[in-house]
Protein backbone atom coordinates (compact mmCIF):
# COMPACT_ATOMS: atom_id res chain seq x y z
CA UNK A 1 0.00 0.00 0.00
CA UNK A 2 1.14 3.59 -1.00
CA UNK A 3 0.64 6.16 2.07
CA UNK A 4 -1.06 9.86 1.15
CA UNK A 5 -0.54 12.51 3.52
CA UNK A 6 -1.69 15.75 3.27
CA UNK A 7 -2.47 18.56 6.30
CA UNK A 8 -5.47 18.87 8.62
CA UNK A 9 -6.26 21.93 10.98
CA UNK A 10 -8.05 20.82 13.98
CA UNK A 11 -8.48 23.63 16.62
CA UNK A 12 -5.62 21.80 18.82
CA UNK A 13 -3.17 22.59 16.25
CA UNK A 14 -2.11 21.09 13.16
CA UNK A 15 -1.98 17.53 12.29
CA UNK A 16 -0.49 15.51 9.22
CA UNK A 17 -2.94 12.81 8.41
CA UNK A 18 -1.96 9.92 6.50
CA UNK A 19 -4.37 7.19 4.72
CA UNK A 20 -3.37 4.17 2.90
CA UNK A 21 -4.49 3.58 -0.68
CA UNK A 22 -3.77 0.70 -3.03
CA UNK A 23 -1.66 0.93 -6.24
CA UNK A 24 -2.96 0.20 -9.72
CA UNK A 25 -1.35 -2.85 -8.98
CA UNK A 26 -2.37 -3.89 -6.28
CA UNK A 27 -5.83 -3.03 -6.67
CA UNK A 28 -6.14 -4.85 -9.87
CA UNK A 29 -4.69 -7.84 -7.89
CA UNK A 30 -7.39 -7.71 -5.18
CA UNK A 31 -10.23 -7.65 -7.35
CA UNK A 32 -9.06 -10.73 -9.36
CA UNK A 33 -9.58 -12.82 -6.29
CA UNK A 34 -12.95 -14.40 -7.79
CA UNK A 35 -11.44 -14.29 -11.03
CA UNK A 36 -8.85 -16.42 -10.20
CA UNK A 37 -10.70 -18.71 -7.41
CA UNK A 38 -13.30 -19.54 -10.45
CA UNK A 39 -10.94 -19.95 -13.58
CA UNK A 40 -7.20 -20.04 -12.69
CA UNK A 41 -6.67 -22.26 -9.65
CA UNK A 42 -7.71 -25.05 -10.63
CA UNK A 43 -4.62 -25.79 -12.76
CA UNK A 44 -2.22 -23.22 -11.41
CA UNK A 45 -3.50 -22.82 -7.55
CA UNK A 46 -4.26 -19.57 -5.88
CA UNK A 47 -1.11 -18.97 -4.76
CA UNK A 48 0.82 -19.76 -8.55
CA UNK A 49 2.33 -23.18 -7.27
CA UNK A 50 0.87 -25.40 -9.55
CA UNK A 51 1.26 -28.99 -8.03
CA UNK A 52 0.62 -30.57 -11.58
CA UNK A 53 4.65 -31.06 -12.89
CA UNK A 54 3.28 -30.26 -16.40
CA UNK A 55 1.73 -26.89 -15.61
CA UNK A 56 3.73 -24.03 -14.56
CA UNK A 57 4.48 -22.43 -11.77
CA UNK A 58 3.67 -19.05 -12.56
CA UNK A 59 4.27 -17.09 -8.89
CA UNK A 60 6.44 -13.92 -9.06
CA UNK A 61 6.41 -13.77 -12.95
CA UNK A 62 6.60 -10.07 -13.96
CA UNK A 63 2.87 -9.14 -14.82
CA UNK A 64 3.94 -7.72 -17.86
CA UNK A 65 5.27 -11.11 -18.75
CA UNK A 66 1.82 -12.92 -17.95
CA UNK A 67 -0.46 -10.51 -19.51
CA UNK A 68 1.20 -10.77 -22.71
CA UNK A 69 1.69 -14.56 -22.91
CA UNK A 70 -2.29 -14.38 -21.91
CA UNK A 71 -2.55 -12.22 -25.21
CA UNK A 72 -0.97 -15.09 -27.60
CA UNK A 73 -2.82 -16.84 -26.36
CA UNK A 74 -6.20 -15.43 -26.94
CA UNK A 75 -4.49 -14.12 -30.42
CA UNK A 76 -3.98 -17.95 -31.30
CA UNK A 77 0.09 -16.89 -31.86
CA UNK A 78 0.76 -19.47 -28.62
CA UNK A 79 -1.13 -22.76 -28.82
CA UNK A 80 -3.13 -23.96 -25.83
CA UNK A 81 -6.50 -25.61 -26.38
CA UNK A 82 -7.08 -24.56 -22.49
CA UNK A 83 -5.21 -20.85 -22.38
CA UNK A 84 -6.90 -19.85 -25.33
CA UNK A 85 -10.65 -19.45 -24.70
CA UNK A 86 -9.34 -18.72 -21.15
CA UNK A 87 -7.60 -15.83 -22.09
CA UNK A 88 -10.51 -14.59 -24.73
CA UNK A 89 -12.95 -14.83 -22.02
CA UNK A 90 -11.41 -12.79 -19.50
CA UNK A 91 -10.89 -9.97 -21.84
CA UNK A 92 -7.67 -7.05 -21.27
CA UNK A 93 -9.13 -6.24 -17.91
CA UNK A 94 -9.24 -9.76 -16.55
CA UNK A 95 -6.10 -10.67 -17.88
CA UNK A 96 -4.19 -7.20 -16.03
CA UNK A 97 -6.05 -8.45 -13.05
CA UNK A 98 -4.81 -11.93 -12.99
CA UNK A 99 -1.49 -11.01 -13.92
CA UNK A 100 -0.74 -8.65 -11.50
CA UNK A 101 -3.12 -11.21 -8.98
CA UNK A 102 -0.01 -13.63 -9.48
CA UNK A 103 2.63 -11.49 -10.19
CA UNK A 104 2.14 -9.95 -6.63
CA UNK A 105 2.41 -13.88 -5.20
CA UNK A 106 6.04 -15.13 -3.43
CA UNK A 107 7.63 -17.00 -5.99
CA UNK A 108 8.24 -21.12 -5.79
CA UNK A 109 11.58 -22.35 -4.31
CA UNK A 110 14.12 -24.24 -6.10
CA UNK A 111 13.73 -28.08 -5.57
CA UNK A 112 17.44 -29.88 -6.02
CA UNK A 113 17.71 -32.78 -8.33
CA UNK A 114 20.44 -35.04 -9.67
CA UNK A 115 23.98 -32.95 -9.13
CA UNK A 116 25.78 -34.11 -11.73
CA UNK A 117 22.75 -33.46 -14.68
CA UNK A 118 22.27 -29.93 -12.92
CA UNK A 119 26.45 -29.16 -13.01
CA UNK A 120 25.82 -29.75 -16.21
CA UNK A 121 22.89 -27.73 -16.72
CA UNK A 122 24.86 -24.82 -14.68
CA UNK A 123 27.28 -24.51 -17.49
CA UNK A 124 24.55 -24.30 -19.74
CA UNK A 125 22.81 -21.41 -18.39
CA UNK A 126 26.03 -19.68 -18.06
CA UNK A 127 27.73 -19.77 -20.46
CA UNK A 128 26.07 -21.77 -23.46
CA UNK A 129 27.02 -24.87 -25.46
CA UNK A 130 30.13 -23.09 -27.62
CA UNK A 131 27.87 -22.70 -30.55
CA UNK A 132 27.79 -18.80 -31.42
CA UNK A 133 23.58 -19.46 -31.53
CA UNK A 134 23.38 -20.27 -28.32
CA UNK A 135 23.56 -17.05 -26.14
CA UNK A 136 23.39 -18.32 -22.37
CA UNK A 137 20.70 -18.23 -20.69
CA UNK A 138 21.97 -15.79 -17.96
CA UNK A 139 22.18 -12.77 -20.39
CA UNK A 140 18.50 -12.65 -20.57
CA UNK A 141 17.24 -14.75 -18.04
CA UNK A 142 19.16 -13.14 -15.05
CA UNK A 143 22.25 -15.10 -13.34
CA UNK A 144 18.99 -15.64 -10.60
CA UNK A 145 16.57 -16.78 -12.70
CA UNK A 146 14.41 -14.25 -11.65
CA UNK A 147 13.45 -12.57 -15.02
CA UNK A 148 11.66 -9.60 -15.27
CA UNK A 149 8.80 -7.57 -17.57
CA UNK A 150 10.37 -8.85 -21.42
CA UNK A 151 12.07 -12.80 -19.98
CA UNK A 152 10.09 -14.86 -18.43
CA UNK A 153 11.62 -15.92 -14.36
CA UNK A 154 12.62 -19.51 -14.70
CA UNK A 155 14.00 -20.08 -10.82
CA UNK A 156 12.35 -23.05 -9.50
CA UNK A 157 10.01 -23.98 -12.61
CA UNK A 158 9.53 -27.55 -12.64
CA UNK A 159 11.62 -28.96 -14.82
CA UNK A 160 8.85 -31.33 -16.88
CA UNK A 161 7.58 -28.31 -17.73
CA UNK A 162 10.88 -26.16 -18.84
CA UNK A 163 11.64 -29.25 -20.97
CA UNK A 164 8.46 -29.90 -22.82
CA UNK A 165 9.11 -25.45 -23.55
CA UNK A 166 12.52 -26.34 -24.78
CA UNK A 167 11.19 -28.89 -27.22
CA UNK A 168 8.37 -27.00 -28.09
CA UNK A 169 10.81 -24.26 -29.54
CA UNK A 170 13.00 -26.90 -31.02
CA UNK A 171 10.32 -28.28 -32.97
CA UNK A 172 9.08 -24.50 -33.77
CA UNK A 173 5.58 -24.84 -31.91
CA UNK A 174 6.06 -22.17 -29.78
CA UNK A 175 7.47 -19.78 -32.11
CA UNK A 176 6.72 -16.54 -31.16
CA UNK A 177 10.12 -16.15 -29.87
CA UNK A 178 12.49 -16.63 -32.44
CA UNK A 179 15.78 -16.31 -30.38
CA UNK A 180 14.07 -19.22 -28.75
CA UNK A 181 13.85 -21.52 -31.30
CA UNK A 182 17.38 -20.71 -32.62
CA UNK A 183 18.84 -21.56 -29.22
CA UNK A 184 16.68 -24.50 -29.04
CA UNK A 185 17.23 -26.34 -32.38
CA UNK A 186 21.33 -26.06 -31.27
CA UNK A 187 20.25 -27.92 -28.14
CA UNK A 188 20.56 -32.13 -28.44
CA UNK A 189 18.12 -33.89 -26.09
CA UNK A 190 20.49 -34.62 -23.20
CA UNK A 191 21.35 -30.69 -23.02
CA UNK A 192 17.31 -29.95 -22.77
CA UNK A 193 17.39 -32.02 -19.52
CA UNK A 194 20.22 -30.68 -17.82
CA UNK A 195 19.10 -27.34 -17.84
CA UNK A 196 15.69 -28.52 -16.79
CA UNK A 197 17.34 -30.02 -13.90
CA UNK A 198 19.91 -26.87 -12.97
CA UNK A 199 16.87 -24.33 -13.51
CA UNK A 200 14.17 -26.52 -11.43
CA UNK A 201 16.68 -26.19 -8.37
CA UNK A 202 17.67 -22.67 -8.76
């Protein structure tokens, strides 16, 4: 909440009164509460910890991220036979609600895997595969994970899902990212899972 003061002038004296009001954000979050109780948690919880290893964890994901994903969706330039109607039923304001709703939400913590895949995935993420394609991951992904409004955060994803992404762009499903596929078609199989692993546990 964002405090407002402003001056009062009681006959004791003057006083500096000071109210809290919500942000755009916040207030956008707060009213998507039935919003997301009636079409989102289901699959993705309230909270943005989806238990489902297939569905992602979308917690702490910079609104600006969500809402426009929610746009491809309802544009048909992502492919989801669920997200789509989804996101053309909730219309622009829905969709700002909902993605500030779990934007605002603590983001889901790392769960460690097997070491040696995720040393390998490590590399990976930091400093690529030595073809000139394949930028690491940290330049736009954060050294954290933690993203922001343009890259999505991929800290603590689950990893089923980060690899079934991966081979989405590979196969040029999802393409609305082209770096994406580029980086992903120089990826083998084996390379896909490591950095599933690594980024699951970060």
């Amino acid at each position: 909440m964002k405090p407002h003061c402003f001056l009062a002038l009681p006959s004791s004296g003057i006083a500096l009164l000071c109210v809290l009001t919500l942000t755009p954000i916040q207030a956008e979050a707060a009213d998507a509460r039935p919003i997301v109780a009636a079409k989102c948690a289901k699959c993705h919880g309230e909270e943005g910890d989806s238990s489902d290893p297939a569905i992602p964890r979308i917690a702490g994901l910079h609104p600006t991220y969500i809402a426009r994903q929610m746009r491809e969706f309802a544009e048909g330039r992502r492919r989801n036979e669920d997200m789509a109607p989804l996101a053309l039923e909730l219309g622009e304001d829905g969709v700002q609600a909902v993605s500030a709703w779990y934007g605002n939400k603590k983001p889901p913590v790392g769960k460690p895997g097997d070491p040696k895949l995720a040393e390998a995935g490590k590399q990976l993420y930091e400093d690529g595969n030595g073809d000139p394609a394949v930028q690491p991951c940290v330049a736009c992904h954060q050294s954290d994970g933690a993203g922001n409004a343009r890259f999505p955060r991929l800290a603590g994803q689950h990893k089923d899902y980060l690899g079934k992404q991966l081979s989405e762009f590979k196969r040029g499903r999802r393409a609305t990212d082209p770096q994406m596929v580029t980086i992903a078609q120089r990826l083998s199989t084996r390379e896909i899972k490591a950095l599933a692993e690594y980024i699951s546990g970060m």
